[in-house]
Protein backbone atom coordinates (compact mmCIF):
# COMPACT_ATOMS: atom_id res chain seq x y z
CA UNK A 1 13.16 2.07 30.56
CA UNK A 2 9.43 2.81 32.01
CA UNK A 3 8.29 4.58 28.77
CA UNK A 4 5.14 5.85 30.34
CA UNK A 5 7.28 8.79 31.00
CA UNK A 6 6.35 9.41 27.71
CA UNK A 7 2.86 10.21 28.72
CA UNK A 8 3.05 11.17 32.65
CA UNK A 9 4.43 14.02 34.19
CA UNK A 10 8.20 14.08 36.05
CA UNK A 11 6.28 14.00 39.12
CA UNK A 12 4.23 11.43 38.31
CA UNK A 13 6.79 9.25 37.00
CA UNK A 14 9.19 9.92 40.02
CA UNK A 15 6.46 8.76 42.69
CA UNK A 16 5.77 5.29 40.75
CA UNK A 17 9.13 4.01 40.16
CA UNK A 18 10.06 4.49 43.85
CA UNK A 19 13.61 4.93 42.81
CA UNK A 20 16.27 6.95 43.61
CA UNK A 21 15.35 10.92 42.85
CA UNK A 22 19.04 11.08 41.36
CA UNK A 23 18.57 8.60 39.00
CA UNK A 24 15.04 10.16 37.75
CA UNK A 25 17.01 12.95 37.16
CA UNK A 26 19.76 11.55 35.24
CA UNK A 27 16.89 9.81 33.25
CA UNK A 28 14.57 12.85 32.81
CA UNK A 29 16.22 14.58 29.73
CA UNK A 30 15.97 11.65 27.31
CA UNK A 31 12.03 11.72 28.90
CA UNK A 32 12.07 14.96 27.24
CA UNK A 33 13.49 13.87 23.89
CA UNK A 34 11.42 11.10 23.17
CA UNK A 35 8.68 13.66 24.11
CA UNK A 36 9.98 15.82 21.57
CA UNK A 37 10.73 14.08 19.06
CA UNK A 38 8.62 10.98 18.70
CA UNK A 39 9.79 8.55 15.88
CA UNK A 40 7.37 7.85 12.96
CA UNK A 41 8.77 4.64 11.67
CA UNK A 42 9.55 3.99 8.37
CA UNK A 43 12.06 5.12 5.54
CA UNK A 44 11.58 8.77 5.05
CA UNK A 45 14.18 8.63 1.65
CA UNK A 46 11.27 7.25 -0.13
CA UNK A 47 10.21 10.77 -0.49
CA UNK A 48 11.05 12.09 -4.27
CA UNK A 49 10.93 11.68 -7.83
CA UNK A 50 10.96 8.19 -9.22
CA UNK A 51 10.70 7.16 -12.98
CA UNK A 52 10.07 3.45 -14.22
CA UNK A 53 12.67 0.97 -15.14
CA UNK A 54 11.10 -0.50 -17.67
CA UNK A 55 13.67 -3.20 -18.35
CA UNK A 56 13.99 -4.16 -14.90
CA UNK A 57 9.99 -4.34 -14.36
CA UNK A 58 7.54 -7.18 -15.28
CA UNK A 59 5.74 -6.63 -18.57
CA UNK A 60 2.40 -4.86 -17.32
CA UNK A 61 0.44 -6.34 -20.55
CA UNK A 62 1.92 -9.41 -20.25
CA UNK A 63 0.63 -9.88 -16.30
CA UNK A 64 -2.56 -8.08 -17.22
CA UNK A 65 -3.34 -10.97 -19.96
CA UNK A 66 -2.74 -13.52 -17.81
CA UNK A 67 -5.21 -12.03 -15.05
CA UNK A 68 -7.99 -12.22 -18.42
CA UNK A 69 -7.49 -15.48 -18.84
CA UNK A 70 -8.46 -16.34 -15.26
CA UNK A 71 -11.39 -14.35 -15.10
CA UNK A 72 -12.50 -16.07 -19.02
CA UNK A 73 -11.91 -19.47 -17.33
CA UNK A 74 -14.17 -18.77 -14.40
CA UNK A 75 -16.58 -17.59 -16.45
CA UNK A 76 -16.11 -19.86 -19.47
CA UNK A 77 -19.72 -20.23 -21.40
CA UNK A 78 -22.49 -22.35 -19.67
CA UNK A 79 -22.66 -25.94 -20.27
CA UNK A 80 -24.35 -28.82 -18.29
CA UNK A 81 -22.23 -29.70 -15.84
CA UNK A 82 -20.74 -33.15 -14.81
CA UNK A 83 -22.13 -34.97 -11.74
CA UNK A 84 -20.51 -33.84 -8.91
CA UNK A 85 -18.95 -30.54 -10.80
CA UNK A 86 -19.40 -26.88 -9.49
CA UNK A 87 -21.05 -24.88 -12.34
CA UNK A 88 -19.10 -22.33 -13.78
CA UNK A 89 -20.14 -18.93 -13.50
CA UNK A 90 -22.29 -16.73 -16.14
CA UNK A 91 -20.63 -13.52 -17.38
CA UNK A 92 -21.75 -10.47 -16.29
CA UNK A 93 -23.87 -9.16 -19.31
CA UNK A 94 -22.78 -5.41 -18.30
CA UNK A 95 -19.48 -6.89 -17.87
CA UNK A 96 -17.50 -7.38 -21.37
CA UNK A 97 -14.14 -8.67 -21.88
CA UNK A 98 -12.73 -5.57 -23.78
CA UNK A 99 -14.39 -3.14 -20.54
CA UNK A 100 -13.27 -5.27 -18.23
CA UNK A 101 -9.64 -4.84 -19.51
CA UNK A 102 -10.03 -0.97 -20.05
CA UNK A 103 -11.06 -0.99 -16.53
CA UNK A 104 -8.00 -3.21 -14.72
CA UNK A 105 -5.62 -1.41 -16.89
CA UNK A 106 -6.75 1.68 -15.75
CA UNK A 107 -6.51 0.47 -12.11
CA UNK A 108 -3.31 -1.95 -12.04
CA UNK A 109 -1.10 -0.27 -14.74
CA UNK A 110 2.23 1.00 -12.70
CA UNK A 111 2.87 4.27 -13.13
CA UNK A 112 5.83 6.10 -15.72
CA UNK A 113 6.31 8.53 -13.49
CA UNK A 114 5.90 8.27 -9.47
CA UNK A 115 6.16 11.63 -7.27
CA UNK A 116 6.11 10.65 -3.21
CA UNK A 117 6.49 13.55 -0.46
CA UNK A 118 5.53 12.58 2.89
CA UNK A 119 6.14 13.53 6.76
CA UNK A 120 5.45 12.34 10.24
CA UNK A 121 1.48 11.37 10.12
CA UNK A 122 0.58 12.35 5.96
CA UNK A 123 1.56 11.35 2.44
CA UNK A 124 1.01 12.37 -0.68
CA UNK A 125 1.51 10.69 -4.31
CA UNK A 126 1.37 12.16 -7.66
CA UNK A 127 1.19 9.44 -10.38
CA UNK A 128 1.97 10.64 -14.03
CA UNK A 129 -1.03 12.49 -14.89
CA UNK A 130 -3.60 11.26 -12.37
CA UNK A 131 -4.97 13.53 -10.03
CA UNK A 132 -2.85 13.92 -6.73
CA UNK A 133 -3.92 10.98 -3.99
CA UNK A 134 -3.32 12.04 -0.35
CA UNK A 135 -3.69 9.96 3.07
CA UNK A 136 -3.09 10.17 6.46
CA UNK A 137 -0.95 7.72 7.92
CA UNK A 138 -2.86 4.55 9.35
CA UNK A 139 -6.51 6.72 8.90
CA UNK A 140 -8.57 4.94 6.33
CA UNK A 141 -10.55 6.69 3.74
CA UNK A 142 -13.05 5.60 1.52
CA UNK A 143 -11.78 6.55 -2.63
CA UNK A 144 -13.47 5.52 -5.38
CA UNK A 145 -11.61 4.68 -8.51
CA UNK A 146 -12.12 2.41 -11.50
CA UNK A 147 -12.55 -0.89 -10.14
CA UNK A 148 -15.31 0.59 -7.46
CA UNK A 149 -15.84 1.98 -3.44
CA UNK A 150 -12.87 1.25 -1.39
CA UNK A 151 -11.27 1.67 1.78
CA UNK A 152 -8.15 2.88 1.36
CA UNK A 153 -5.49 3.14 4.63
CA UNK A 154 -1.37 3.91 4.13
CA UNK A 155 0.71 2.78 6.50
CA UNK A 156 4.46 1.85 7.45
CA UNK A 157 5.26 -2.25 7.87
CA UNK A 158 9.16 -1.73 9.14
CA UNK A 159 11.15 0.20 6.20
CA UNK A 160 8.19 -0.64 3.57
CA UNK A 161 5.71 1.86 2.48
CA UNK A 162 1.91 -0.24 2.51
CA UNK A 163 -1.24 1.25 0.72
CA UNK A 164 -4.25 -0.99 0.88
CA UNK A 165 -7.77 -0.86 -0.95
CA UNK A 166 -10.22 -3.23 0.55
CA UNK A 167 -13.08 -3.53 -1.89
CA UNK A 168 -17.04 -3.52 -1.53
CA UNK A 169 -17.15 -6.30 -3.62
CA UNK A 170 -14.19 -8.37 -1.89
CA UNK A 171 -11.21 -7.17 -3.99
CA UNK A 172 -8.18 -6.91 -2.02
CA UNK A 173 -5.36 -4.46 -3.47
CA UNK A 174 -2.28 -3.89 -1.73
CA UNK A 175 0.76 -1.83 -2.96
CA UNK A 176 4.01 -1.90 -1.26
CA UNK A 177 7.13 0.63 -1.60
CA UNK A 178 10.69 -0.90 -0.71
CA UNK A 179 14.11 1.36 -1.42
CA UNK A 180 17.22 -0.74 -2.03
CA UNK A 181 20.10 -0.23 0.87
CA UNK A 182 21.78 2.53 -1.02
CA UNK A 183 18.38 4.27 -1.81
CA UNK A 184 19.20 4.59 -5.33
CA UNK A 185 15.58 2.18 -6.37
CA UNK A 186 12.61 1.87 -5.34
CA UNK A 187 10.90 -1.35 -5.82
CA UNK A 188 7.40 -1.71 -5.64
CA UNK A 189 5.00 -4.59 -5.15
CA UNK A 190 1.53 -4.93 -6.62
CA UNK A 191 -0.69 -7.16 -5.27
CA UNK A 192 -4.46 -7.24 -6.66
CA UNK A 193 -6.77 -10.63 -5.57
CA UNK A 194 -9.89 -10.01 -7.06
CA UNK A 195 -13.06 -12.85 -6.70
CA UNK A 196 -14.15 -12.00 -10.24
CA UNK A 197 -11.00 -12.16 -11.99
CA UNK A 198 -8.44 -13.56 -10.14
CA UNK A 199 -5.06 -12.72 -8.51
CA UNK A 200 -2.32 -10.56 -9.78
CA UNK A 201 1.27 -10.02 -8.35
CA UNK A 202 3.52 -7.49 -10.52
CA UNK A 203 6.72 -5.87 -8.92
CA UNK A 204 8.11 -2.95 -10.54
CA UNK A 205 11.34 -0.53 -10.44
CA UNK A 206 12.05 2.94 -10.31
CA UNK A 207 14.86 4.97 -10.09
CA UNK A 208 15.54 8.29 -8.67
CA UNK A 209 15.27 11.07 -10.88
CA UNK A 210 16.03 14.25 -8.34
């Protein structure tokens, strides 16, 4: 089907396919519906209350350890460096070990408790106690949380749910929100490549609670 009936007139539509007038008619009410009712992509069902399977999930600390000993390897103390060898990086002196944990914690740590509602072109998420985060579908918005500036855009990628946070200082964050076939879990997918620290993948699971 010609789906710029979506956008032009009966009329309009009629004179450009130079087809049969019966046929436009025949065709003209599912014009209309696609007019009216214009599908948003996506897995609406996502919408609820979710709570963490812990046993099910990767251990947060466990990932979040491994992340600090990438960033203490790339910025391992300063020695003379071997012809031919890169020099390793100085630490950041307003940058300590113990605050930089405090701080990816704070910013990578999967919620306990995961509140979604959503609709055609918005979404909103409440996260255990943290205030609630809204977006507009495919609009990005610049948020500022614990790991800096960001631009932040939600948007659908098939059935999966995709927030991204693009960094001023390079980070990449991406979060992605997958429900099982019978919509009984949602699985979720962290992904946090940072140029200071290092890379992070964590999935986690949640199960309905409404």
């Amino acid at each position: 089907m010609n789906l710029r009936c979506q956008t032009l007139s009966y009329r309009t539509c009629m004179m450009s396919w130079k087809i049969p007038a019966t046929i436009l008619l025949s065709l003209a009410p599912a014009c209309g519906a696609l007019l009216a009712a214009p599908s948003p992509g996506g897995d609406p069902r996502i919408a609820g209350h979710w709570v963490l399977d812990q046993v099910a999930s990767d251990d947060f600390d466990r990932k979040l350890a491994q992340l600090m000993e990438q960033r203490q390897r790339q910025f391992r103390p300063m020695r003379r460096p071997v012809q031919g060898e890169v020099p390793p990086l100085p630490e950041p002196a307003f940058d300590t070990p113990e605050r930089v944990r405090l701080q990816l914690r704070e910013t990578l740590k999967p919620a306990s408790d995961l509140r979604i509602a959503l609709d055609d072109s918005s979404l909103e998420i409440l996260a255990d106690q943290e205030p609630l985060r809204r977006f507009m579908l495919g609009q990005p918005v610049t948020r500022l949380d614990a790991s800096g500036a960001a631009e932040v855009i939600a948007t659908w990628s098939g059935s999966t749910l995709q927030i991204r946070a693009r960094y001023s200082h390079r980070g990449l964050r991406t979060h992605q929100f997958t429900l099982d076939h019978a919509g009984a879990l949602l699985r979720t997918t962290l992904v946090f490549n940072d140029p200071m620290s290092g890379k992070l993948e964590l999935h986690s699971v949640y199960k309905r609670s409404d």
